[in-house]
C-alpha atoms as a PDB file:
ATOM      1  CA  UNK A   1      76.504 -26.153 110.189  1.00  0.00           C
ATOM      2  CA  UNK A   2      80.206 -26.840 109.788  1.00  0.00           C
ATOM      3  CA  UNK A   3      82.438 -29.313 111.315  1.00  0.00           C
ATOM      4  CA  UNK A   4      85.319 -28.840 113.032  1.00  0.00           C
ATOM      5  CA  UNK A   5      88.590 -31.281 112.285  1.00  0.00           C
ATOM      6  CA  UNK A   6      91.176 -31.179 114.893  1.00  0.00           C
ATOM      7  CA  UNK A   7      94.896 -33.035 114.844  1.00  0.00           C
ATOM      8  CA  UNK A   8      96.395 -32.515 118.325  1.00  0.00           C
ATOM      9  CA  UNK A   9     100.275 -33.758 117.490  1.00  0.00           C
ATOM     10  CA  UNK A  10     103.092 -34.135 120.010  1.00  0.00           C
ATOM     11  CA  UNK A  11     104.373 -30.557 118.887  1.00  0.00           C
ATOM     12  CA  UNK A  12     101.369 -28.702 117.382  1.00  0.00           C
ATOM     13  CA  UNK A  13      97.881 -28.616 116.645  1.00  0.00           C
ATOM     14  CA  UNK A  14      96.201 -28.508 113.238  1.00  0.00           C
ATOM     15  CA  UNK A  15      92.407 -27.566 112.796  1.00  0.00           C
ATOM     16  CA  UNK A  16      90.417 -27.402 109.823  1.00  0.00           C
ATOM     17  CA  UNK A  17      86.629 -26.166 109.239  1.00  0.00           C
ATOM     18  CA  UNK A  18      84.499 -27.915 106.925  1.00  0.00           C
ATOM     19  CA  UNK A  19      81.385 -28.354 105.096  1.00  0.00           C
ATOM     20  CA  UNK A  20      81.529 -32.045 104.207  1.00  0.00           C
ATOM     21  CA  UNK A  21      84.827 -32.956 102.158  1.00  0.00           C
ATOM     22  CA  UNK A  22      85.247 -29.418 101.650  1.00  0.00           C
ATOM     23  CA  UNK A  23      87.942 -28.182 103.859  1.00  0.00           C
ATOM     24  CA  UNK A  24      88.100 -24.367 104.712  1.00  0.00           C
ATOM     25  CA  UNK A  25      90.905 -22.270 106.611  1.00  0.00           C
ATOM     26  CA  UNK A  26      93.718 -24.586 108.302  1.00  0.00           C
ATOM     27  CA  UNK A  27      94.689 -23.132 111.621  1.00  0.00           C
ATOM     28  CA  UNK A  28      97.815 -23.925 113.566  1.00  0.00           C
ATOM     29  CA  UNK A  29      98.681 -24.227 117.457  1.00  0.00           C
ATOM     30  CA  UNK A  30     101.982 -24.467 119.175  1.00  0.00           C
ATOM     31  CA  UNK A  31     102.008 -23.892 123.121  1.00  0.00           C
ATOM     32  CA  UNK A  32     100.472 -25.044 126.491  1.00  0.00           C
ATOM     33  CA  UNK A  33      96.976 -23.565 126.366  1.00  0.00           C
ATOM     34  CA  UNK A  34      95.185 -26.551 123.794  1.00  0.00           C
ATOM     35  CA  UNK A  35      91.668 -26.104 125.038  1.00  0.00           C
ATOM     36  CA  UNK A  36      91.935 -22.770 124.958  1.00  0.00           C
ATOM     37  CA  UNK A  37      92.793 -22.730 121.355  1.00  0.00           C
ATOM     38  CA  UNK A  38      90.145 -24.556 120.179  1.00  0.00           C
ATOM     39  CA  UNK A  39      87.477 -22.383 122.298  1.00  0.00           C
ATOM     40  CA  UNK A  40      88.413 -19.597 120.287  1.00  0.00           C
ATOM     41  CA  UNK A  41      87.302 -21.239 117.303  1.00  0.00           C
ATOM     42  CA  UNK A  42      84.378 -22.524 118.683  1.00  0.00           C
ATOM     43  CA  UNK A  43      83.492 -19.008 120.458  1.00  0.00           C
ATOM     44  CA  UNK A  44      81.479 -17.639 117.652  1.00  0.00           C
ATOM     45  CA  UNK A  45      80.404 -20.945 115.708  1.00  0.00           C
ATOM     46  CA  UNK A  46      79.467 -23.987 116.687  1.00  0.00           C
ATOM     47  CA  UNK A  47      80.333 -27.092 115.212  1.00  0.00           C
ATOM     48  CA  UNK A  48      77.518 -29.418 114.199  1.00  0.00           C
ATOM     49  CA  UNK A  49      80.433 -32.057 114.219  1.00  0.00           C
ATOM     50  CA  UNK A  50      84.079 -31.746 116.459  1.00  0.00           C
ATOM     51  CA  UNK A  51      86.124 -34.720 115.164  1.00  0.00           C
ATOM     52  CA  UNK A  52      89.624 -34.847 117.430  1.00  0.00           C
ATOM     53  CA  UNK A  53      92.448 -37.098 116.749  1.00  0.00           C
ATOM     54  CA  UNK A  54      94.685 -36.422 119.852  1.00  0.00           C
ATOM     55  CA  UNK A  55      98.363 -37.932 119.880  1.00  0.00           C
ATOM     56  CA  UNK A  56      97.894 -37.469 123.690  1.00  0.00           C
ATOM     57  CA  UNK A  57      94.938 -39.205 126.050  1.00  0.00           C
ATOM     58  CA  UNK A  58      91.673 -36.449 126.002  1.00  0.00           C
ATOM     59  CA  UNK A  59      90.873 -36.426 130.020  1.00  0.00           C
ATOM     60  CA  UNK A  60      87.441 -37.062 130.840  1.00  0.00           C
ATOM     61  CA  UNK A  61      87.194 -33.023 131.743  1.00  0.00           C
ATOM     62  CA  UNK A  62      88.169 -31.845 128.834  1.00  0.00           C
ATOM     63  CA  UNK A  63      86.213 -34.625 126.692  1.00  0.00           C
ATOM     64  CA  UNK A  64      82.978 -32.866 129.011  1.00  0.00           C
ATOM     65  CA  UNK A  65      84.445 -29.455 127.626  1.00  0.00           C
ATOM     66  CA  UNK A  66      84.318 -30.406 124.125  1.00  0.00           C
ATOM     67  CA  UNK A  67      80.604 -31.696 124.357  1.00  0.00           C
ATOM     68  CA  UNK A  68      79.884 -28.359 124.962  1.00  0.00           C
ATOM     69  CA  UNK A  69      80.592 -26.929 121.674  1.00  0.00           C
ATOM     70  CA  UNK A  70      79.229 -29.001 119.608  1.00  0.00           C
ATOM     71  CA  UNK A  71      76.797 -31.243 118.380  1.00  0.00           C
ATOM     72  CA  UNK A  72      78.546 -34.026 117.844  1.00  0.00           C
ATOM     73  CA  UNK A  73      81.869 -34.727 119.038  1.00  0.00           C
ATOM     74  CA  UNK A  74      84.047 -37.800 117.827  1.00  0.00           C
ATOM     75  CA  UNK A  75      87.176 -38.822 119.407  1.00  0.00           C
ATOM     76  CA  UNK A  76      89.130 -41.064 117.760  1.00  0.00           C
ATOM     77  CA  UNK A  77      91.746 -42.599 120.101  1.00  0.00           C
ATOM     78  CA  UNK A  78      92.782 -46.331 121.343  1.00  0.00           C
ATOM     79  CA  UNK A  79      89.497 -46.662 122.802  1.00  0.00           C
ATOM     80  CA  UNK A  80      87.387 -45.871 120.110  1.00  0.00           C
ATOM     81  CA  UNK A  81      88.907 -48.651 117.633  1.00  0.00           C
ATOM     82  CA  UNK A  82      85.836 -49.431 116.218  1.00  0.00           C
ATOM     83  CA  UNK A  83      85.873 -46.552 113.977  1.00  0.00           C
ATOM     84  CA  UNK A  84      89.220 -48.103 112.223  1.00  0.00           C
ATOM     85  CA  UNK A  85      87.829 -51.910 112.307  1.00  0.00           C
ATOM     86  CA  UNK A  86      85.033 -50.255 110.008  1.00  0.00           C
ATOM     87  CA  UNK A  87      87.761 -49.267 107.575  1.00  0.00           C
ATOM     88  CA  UNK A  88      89.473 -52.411 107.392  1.00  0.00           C
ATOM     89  CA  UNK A  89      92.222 -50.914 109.054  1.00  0.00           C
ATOM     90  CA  UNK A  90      94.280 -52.948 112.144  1.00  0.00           C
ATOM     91  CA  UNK A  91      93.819 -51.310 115.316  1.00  0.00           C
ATOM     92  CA  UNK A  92      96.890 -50.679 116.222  1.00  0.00           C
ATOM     93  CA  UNK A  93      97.352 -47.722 114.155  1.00  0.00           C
ATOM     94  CA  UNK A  94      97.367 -44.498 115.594  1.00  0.00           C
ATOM     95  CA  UNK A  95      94.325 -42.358 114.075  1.00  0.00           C
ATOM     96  CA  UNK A  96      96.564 -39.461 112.612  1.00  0.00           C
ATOM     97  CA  UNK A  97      98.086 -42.424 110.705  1.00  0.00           C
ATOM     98  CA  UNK A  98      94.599 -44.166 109.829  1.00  0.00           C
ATOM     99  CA  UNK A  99      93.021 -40.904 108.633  1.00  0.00           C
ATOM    100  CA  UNK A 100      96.034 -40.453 106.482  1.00  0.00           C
ATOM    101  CA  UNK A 101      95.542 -43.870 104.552  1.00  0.00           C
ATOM    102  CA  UNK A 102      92.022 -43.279 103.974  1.00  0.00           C
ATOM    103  CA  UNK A 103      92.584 -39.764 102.490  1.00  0.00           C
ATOM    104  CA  UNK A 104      95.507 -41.539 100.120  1.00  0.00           C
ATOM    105  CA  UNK A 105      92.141 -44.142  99.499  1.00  0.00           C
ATOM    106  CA  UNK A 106      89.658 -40.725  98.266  1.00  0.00           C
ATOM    107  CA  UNK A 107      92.714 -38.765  96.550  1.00  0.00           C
ATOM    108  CA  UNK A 108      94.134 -41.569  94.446  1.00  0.00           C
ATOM    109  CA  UNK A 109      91.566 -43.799  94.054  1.00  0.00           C
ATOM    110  CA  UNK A 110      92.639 -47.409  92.291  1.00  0.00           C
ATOM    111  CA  UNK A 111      96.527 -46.240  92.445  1.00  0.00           C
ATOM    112  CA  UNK A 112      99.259 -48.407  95.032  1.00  0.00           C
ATOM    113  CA  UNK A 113     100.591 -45.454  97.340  1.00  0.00           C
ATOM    114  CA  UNK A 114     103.591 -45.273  99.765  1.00  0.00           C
ATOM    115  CA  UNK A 115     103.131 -42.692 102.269  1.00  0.00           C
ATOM    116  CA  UNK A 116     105.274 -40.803 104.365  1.00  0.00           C
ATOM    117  CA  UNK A 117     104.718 -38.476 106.925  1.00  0.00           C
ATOM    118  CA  UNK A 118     107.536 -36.415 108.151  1.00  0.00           C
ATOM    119  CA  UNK A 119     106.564 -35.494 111.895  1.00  0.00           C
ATOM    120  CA  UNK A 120     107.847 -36.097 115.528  1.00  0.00           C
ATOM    121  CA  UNK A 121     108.340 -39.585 113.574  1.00  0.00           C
ATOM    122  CA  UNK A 122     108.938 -40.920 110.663  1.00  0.00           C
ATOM    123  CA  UNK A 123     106.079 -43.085 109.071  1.00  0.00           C
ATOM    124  CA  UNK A 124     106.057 -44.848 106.054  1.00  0.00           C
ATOM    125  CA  UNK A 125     102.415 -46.842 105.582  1.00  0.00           C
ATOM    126  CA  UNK A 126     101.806 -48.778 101.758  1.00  0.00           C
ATOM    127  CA  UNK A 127      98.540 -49.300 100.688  1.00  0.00           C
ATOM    128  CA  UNK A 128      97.571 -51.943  97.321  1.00  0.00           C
ATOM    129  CA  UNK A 129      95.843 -50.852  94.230  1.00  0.00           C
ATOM    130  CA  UNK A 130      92.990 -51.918  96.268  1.00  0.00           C
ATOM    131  CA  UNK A 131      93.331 -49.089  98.539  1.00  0.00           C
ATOM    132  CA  UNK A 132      93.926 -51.965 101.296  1.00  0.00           C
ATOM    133  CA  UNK A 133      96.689 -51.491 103.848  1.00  0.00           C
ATOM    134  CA  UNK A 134      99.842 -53.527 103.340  1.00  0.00           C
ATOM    135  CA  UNK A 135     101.692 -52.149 106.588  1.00  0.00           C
ATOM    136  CA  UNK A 136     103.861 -49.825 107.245  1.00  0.00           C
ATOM    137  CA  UNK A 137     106.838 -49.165 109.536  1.00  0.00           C
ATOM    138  CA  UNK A 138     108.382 -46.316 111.914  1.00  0.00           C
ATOM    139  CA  UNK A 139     111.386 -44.617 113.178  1.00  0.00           C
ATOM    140  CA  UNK A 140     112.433 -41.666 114.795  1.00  0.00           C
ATOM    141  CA  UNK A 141     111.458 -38.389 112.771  1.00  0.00           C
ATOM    142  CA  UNK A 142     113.963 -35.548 111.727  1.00  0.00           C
ATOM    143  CA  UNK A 143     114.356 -33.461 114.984  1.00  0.00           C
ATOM    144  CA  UNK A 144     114.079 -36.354 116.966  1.00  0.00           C
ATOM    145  CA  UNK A 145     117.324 -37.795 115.464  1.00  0.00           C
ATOM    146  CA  UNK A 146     119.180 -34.584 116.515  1.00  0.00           C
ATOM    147  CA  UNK A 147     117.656 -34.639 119.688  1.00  0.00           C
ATOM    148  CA  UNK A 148     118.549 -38.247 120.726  1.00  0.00           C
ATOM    149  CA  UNK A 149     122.513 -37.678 119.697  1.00  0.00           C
ATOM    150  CA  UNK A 150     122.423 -34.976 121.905  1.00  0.00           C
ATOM    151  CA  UNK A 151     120.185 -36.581 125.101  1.00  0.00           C
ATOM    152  CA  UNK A 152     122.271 -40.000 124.900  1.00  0.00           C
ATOM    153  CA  UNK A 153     125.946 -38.422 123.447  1.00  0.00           C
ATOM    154  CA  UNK A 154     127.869 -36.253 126.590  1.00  0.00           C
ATOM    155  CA  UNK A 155     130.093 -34.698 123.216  1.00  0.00           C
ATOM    156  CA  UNK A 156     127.379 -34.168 120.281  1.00  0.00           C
ATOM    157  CA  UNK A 157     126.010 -30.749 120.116  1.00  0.00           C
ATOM    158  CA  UNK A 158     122.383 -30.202 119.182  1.00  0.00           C
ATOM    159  CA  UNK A 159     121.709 -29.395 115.770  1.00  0.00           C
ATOM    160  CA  UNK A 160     118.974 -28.039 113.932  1.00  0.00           C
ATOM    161  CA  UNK A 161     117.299 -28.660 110.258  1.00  0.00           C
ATOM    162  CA  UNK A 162     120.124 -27.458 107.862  1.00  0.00           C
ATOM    163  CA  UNK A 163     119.470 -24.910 104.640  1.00  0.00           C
ATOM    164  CA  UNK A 164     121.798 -27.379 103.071  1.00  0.00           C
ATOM    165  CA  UNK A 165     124.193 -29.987 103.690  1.00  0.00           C
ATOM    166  CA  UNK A 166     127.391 -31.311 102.445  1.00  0.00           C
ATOM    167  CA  UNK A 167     127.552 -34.998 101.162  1.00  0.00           C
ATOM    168  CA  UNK A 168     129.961 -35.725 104.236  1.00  0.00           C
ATOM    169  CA  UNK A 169     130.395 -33.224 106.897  1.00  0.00           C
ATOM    170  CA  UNK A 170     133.781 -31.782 107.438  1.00  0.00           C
ATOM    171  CA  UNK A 171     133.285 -30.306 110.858  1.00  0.00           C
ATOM    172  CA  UNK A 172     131.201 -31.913 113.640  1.00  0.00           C
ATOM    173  CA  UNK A 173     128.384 -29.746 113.235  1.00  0.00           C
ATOM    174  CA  UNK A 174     128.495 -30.751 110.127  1.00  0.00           C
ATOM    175  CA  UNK A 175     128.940 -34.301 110.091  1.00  0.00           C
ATOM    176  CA  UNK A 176     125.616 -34.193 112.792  1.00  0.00           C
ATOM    177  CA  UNK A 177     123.773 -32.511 110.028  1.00  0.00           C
ATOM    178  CA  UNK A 178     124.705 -34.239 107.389  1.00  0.00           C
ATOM    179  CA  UNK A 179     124.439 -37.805 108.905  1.00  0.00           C
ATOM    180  CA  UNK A 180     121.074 -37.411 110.022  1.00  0.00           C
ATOM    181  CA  UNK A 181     119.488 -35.987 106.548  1.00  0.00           C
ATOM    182  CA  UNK A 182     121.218 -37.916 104.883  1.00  0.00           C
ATOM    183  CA  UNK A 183     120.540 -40.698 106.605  1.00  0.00           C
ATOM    184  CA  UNK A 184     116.719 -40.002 106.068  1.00  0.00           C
ATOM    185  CA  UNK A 185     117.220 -39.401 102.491  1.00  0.00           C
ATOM    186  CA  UNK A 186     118.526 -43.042 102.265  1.00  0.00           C
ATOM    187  CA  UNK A 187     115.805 -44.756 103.964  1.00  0.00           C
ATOM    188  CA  UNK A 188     112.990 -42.933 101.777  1.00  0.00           C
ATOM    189  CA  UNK A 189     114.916 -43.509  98.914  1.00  0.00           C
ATOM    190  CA  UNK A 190     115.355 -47.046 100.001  1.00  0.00           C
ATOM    191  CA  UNK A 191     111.330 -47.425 100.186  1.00  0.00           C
ATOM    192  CA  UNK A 192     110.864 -46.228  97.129  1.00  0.00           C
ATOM    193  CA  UNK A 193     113.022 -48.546  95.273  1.00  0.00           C
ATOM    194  CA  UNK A 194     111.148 -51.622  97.026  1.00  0.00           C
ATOM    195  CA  UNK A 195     108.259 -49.954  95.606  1.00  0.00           C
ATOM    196  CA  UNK A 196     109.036 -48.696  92.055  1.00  0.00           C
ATOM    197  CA  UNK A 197     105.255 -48.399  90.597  1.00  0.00           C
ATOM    198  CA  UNK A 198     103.741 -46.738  93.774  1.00  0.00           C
ATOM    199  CA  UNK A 199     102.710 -42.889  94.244  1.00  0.00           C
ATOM    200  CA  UNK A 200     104.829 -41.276  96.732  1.00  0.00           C
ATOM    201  CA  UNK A 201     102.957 -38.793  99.222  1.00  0.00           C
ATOM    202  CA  UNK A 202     104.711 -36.838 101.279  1.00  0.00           C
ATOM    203  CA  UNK A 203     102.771 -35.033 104.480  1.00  0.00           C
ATOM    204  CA  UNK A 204     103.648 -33.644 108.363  1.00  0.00           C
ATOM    205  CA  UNK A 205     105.978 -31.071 108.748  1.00  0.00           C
ATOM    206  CA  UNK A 206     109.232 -31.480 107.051  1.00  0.00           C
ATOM    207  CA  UNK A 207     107.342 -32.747 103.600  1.00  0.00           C
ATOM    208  CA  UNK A 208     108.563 -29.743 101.868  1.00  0.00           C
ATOM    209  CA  UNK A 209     112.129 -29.918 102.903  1.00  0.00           C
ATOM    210  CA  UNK A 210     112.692 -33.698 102.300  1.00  0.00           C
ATOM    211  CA  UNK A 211     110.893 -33.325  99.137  1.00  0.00           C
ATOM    212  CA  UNK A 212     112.753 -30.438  97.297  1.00  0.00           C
ATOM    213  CA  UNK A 213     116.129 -33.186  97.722  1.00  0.00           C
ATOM    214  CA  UNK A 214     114.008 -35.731  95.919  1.00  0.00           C
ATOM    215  CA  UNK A 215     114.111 -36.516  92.519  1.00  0.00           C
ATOM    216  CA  UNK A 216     111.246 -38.656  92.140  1.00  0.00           C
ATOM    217  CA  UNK A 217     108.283 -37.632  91.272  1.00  0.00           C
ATOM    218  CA  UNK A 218     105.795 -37.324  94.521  1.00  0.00           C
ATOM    219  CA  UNK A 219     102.922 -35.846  96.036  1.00  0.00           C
ATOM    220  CA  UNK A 220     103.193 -33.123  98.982  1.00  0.00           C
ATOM    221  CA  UNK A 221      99.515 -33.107 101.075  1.00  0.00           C
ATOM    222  CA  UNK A 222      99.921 -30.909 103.850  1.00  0.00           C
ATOM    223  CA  UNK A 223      96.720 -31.164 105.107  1.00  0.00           C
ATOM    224  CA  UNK A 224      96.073 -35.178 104.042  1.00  0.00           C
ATOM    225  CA  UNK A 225      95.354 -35.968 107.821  1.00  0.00           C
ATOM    226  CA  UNK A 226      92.371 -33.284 107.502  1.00  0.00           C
ATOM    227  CA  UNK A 227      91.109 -34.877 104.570  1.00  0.00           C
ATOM    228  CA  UNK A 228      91.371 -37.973 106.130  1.00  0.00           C
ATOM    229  CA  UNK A 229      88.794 -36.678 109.188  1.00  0.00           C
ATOM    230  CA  UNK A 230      86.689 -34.760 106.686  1.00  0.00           C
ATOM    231  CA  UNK A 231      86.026 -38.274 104.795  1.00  0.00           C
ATOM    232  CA  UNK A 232      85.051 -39.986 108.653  1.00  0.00           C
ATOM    233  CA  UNK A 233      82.950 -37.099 109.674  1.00  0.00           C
ATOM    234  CA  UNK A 234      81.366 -37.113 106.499  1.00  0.00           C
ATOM    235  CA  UNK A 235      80.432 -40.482 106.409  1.00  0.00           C
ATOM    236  CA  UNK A 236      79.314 -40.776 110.078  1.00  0.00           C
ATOM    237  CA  UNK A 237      76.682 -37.841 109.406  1.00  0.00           C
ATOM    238  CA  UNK A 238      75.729 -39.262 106.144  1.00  0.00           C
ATOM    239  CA  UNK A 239      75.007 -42.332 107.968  1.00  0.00           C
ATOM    240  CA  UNK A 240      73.646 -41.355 111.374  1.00  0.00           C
ATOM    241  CA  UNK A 241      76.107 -42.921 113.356  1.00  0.00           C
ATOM    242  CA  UNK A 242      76.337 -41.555 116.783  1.00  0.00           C
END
């Protein structure tokens, strides 16, 4: 039997069958009806393992719903922080974060890495030659930036992810634009001088458009947060652990 690795975000959900560290289809969810999503691709399989990382709390009902469709279900949340201390890693990561780390462990093996993953934040997590977490920081993501001069400005406009962008804006669309990609551009290029010899992955949902303005050299792992759960999953039924 397959598992089943889900990544409930604050905007969209990610799912991924696999068979052990082999990850099949990626599907993608954006709307209101979450359970009902992942019924659908539970309807005519069932999972031997459901792994869910959930940016939101899973309610006792639906956790009840879930242990319906499969075998095994994991939920890795703030209450289930054993799972991280296991991995060395502190527990106040979140687990979208944590699985990311330990994919960046499996994918470059013996290698310092800086990652960042472009999403409803920014996060930027370093990890030693030893694969051992050295911290990490965050900070509001790309459309969250927009968003917040909007919500706290009474003059700014909202403004959306440019095609391209002037070095300084000339109008005040503009300017908006080109403040806040800019201003991202900085800070990753600002990491990456701190840390010259790393390997730079980019993930989340703005990877590719941050990473085409690069010209380092870097990584793009859209699904690294899959490969992350795959490893956990893979592990856990290897081992027994339930």
């Amino acid at each position: 039997m397959a598992n089943l690795l889900i990544e409930a975000g604050n905007t969209a959900l990610k799912a991924a069958w696999a068979e052990g560290m082999i990850l099949g289809k990626t599907f993608r969810y954006q709307g209101e009806k979450v359970m009902e999503f992942i019924l659908s691709l539970t309807e005519k399989e069932k999972p031997e393992v459901m792994a869910v990382v959930s940016a939101k709390p899973v309610t006792q009902e639906e956790e009840q719903i879930l242990r319906g469709e499969c075998r095994h279900l994991m939920i890795l949340d703030h209450l289930h922080t054993d799972i991280l201390q296991r991995y060395d890693l502190p527990d106040y990561l979140s687990y979208d974060r944590a699985a990311s780390l330990l994919a960046v462990r499996h994918l470059f093996k013996g290698k310092p890495c800086i990652v960042f993953d472009f999403g409803t934040t920014l996060t930027i997590d370093i990890t030693g030659e030893d694969g051992q977490y050295r911290g990490g920081n965050v900070s509001p993501g790309c459309l969250t930036r927009f968003k917040s001069l909007n919500r706290y400005s009474k003059s700014l406009p909202l403004r959306n992810i440019p095609s391209r962008i002037a070095r300084e804006g000339n109008s005040l669309d503009s300017s908006i634009e080109s403040g806040v990609i800019s201003g991202i551009m900085f800070e990753i290029e600002g990491y990456i001088r701190l840390h010259p010899s790393h390997v730079v992955v980019f993930t989340g949902g703005d990877a590719t458009y941050f990473a085409k303005r690069m010209k380092q050299s870097l990584f793009i792992v859209s699904n690294l947060v899959q490969v992350g759960l795959a490893l956990i999953t893979d592990d856990y039924v290897e081992k027994n652990i339930w």
